[in-house]
C-alpha atoms as a PDB file:
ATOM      1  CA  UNK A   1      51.582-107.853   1.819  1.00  0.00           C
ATOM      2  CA  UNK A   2      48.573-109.108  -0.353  1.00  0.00           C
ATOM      3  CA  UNK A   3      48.830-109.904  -4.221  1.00  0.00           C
ATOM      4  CA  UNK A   4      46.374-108.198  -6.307  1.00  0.00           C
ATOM      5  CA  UNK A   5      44.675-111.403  -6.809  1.00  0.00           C
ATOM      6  CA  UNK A   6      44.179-111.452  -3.084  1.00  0.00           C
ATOM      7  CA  UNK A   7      43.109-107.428  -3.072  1.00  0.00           C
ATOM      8  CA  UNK A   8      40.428-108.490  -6.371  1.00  0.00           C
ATOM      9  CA  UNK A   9      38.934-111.193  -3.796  1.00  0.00           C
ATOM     10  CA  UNK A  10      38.735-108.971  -1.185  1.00  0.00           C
ATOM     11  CA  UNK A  11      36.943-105.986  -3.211  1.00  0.00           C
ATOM     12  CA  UNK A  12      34.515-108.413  -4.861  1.00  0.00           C
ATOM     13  CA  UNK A  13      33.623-110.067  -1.313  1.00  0.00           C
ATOM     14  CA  UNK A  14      33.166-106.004  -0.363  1.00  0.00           C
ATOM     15  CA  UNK A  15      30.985-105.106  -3.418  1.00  0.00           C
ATOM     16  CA  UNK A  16      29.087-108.347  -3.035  1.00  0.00           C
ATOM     17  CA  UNK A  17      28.193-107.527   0.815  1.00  0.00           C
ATOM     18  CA  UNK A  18      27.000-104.463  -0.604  1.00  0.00           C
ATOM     19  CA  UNK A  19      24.750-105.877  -2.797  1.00  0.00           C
ATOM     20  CA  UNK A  20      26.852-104.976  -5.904  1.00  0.00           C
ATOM     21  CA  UNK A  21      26.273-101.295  -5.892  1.00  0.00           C
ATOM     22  CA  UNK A  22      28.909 -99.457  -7.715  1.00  0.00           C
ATOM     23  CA  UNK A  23      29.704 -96.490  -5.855  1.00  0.00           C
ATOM     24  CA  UNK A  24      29.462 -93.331  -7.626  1.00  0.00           C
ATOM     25  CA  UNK A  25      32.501 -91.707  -9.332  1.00  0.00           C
ATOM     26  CA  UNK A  26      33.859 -88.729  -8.179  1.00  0.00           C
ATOM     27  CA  UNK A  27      33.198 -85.119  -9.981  1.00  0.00           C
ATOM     28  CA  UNK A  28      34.085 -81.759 -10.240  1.00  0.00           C
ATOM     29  CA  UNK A  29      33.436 -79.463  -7.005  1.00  0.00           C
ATOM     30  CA  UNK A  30      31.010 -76.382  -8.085  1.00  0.00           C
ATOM     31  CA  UNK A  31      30.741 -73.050  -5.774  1.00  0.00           C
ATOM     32  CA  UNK A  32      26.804 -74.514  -5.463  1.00  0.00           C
ATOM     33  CA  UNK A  33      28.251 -77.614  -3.712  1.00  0.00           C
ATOM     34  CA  UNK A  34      30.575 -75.123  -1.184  1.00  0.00           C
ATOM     35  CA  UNK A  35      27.238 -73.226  -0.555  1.00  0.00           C
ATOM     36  CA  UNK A  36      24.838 -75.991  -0.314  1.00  0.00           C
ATOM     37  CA  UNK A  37      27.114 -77.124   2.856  1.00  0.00           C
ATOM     38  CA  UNK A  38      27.952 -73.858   4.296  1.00  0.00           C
ATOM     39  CA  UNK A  39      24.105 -72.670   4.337  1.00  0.00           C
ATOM     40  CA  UNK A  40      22.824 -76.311   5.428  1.00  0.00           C
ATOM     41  CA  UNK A  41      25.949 -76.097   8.346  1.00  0.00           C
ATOM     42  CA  UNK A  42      25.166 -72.272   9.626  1.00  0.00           C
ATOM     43  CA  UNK A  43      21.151 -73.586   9.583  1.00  0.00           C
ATOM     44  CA  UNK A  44      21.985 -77.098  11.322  1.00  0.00           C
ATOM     45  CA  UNK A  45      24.791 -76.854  13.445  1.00  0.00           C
ATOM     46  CA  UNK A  46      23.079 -74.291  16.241  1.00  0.00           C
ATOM     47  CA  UNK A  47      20.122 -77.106  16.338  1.00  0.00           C
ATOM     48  CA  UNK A  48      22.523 -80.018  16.683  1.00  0.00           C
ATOM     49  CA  UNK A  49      24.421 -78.440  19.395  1.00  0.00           C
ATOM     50  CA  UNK A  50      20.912 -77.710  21.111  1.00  0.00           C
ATOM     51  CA  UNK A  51      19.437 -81.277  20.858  1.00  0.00           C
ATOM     52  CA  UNK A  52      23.018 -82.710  22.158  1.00  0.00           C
ATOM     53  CA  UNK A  53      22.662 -80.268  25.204  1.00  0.00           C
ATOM     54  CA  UNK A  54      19.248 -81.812  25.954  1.00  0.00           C
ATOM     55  CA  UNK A  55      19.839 -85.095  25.342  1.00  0.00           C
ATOM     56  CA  UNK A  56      22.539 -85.024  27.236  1.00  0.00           C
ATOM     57  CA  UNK A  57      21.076 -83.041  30.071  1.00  0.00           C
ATOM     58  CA  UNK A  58      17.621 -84.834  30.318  1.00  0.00           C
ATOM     59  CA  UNK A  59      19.598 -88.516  29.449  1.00  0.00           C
ATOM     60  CA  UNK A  60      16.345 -89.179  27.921  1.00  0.00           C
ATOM     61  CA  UNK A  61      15.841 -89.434  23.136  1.00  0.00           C
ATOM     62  CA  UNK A  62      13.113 -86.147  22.516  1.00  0.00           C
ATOM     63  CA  UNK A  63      11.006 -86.367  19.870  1.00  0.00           C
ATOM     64  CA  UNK A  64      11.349 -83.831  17.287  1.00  0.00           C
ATOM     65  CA  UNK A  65      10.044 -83.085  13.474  1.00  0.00           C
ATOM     66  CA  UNK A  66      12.714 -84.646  11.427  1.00  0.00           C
ATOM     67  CA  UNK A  67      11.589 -83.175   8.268  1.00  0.00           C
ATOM     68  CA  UNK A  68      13.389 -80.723   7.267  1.00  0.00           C
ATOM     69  CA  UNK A  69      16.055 -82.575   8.614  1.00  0.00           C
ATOM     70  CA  UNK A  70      15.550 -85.394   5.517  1.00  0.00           C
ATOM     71  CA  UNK A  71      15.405 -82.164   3.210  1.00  0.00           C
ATOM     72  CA  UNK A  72      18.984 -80.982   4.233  1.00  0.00           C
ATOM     73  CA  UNK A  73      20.413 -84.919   4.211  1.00  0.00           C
ATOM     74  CA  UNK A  74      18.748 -85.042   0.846  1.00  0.00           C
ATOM     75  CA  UNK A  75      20.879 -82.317  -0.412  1.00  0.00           C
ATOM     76  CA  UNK A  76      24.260 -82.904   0.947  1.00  0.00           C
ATOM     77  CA  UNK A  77      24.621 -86.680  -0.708  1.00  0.00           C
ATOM     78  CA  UNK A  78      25.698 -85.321  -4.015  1.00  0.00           C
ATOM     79  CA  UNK A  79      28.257 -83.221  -2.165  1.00  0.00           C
ATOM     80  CA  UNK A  80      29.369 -86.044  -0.915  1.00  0.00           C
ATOM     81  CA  UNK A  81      30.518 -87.146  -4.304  1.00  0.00           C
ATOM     82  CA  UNK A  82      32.646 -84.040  -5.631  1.00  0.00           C
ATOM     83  CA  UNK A  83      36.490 -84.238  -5.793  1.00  0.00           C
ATOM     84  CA  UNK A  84      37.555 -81.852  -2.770  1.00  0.00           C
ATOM     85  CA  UNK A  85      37.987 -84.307  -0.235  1.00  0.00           C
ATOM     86  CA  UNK A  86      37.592 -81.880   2.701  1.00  0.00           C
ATOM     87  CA  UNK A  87      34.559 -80.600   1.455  1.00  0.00           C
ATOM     88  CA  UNK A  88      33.350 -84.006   0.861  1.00  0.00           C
ATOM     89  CA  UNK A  89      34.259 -85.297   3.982  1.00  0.00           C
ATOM     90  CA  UNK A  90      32.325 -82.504   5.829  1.00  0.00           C
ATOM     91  CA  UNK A  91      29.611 -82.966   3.895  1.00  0.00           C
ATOM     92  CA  UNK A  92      30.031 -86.470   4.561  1.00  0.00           C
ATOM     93  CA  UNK A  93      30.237 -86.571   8.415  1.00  0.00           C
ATOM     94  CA  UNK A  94      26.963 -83.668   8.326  1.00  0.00           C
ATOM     95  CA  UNK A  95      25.287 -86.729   6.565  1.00  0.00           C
ATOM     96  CA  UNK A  96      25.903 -88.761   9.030  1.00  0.00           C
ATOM     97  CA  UNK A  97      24.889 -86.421  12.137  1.00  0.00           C
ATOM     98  CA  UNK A  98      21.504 -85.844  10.264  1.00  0.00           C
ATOM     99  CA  UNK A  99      21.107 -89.223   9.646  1.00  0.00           C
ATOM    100  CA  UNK A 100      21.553 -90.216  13.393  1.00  0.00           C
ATOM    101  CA  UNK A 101      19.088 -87.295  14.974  1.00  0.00           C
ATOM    102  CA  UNK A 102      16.497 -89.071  11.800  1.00  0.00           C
ATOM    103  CA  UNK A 103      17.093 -91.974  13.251  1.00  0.00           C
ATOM    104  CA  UNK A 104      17.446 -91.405  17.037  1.00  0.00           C
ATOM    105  CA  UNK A 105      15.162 -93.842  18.331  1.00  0.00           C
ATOM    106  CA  UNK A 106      17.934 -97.141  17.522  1.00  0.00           C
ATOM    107  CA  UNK A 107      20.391 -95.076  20.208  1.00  0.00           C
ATOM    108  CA  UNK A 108      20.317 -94.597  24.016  1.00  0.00           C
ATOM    109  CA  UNK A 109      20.583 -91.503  25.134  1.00  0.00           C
ATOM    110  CA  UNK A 110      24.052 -91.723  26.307  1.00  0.00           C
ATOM    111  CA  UNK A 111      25.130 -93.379  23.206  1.00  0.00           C
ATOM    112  CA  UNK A 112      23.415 -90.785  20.985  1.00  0.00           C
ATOM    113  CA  UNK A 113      24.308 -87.741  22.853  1.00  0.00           C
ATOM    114  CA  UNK A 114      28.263 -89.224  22.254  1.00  0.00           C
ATOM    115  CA  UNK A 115      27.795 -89.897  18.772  1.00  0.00           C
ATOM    116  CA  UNK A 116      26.137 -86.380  17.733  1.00  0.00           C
ATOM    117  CA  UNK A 117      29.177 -84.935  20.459  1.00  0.00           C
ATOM    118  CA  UNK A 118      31.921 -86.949  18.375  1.00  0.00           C
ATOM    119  CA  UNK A 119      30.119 -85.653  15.055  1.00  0.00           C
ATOM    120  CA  UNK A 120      29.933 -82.178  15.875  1.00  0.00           C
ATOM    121  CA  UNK A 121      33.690 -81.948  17.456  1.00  0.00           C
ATOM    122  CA  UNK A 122      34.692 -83.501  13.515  1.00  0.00           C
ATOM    123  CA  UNK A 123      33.305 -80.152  12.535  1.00  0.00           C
ATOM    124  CA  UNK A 124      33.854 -77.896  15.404  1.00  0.00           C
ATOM    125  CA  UNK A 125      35.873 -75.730  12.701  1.00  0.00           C
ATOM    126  CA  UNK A 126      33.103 -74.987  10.481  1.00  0.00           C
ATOM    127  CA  UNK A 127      32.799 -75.074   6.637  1.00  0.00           C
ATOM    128  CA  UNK A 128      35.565 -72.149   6.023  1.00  0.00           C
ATOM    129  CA  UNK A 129      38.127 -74.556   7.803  1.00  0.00           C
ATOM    130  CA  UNK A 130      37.449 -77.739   5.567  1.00  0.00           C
ATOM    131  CA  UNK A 131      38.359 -75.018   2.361  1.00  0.00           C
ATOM    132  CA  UNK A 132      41.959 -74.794   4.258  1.00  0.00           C
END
């Protein structure tokens, strides 16, 4: 087991590789935040599945207009922040599908076609099931 003087090393060596950014502190979940991520989910989720499917089918990175894309991701980070862990942690790993469709052209297409697979079975149960 570590000693807290240990731990206080460790989480200064973490903030400093971070560049010293204080994360944001948690706040109250609003019925806006549960309908920001169910709308942005029902409007996303249908496209993601669809761009995994070719991906996957084609083993070849399409281009596509990311743009509206950025406009969701832009409005799920706050979620990300609110004190109901499961709906942060969808909103969370939705942030992190977008991001990786943004930026598709760092991945293979096996290796992105796995990670958007592995991100959409996180939230194969929708938005109602991260409420439960």
């Amino acid at each position: 087991m570590k000693t807290i003087e240990e731990m206080s090393k460790f989480i200064a060596l973490c903030k400093a590789e971070r560049g010293g950014i204080e994360l944001p502190p948690r706040r109250q979940t609003t019925e806006e935040d549960r309908a920001t991520v169910t709308r942005i989910d029902e409007a996303v989720r249908p496209v993601l599945i669809r761009y995994t499917q070719l991906v996957h089918e084609s083993q070849q990175v399409p281009d596509i207009d990311t743009s509206k894309l950025t406009d969701f991701l832009e409005k799920l980070v706050p979620v990300r922040w609110c004190d109901d862990w499961r709906l942060s942690a969808h909103a969370t790993v939705l942030c992190w599908t977008l991001a990786t469709v943004i930026h598709r052209d760092k991945y293979e297409a096996p290796q992105l076609s796995r990670q958007l697979f592995m991100a959409l079975d996180h939230t194969k149960g929708g938005v109602p099931h991260a409420y439960n």
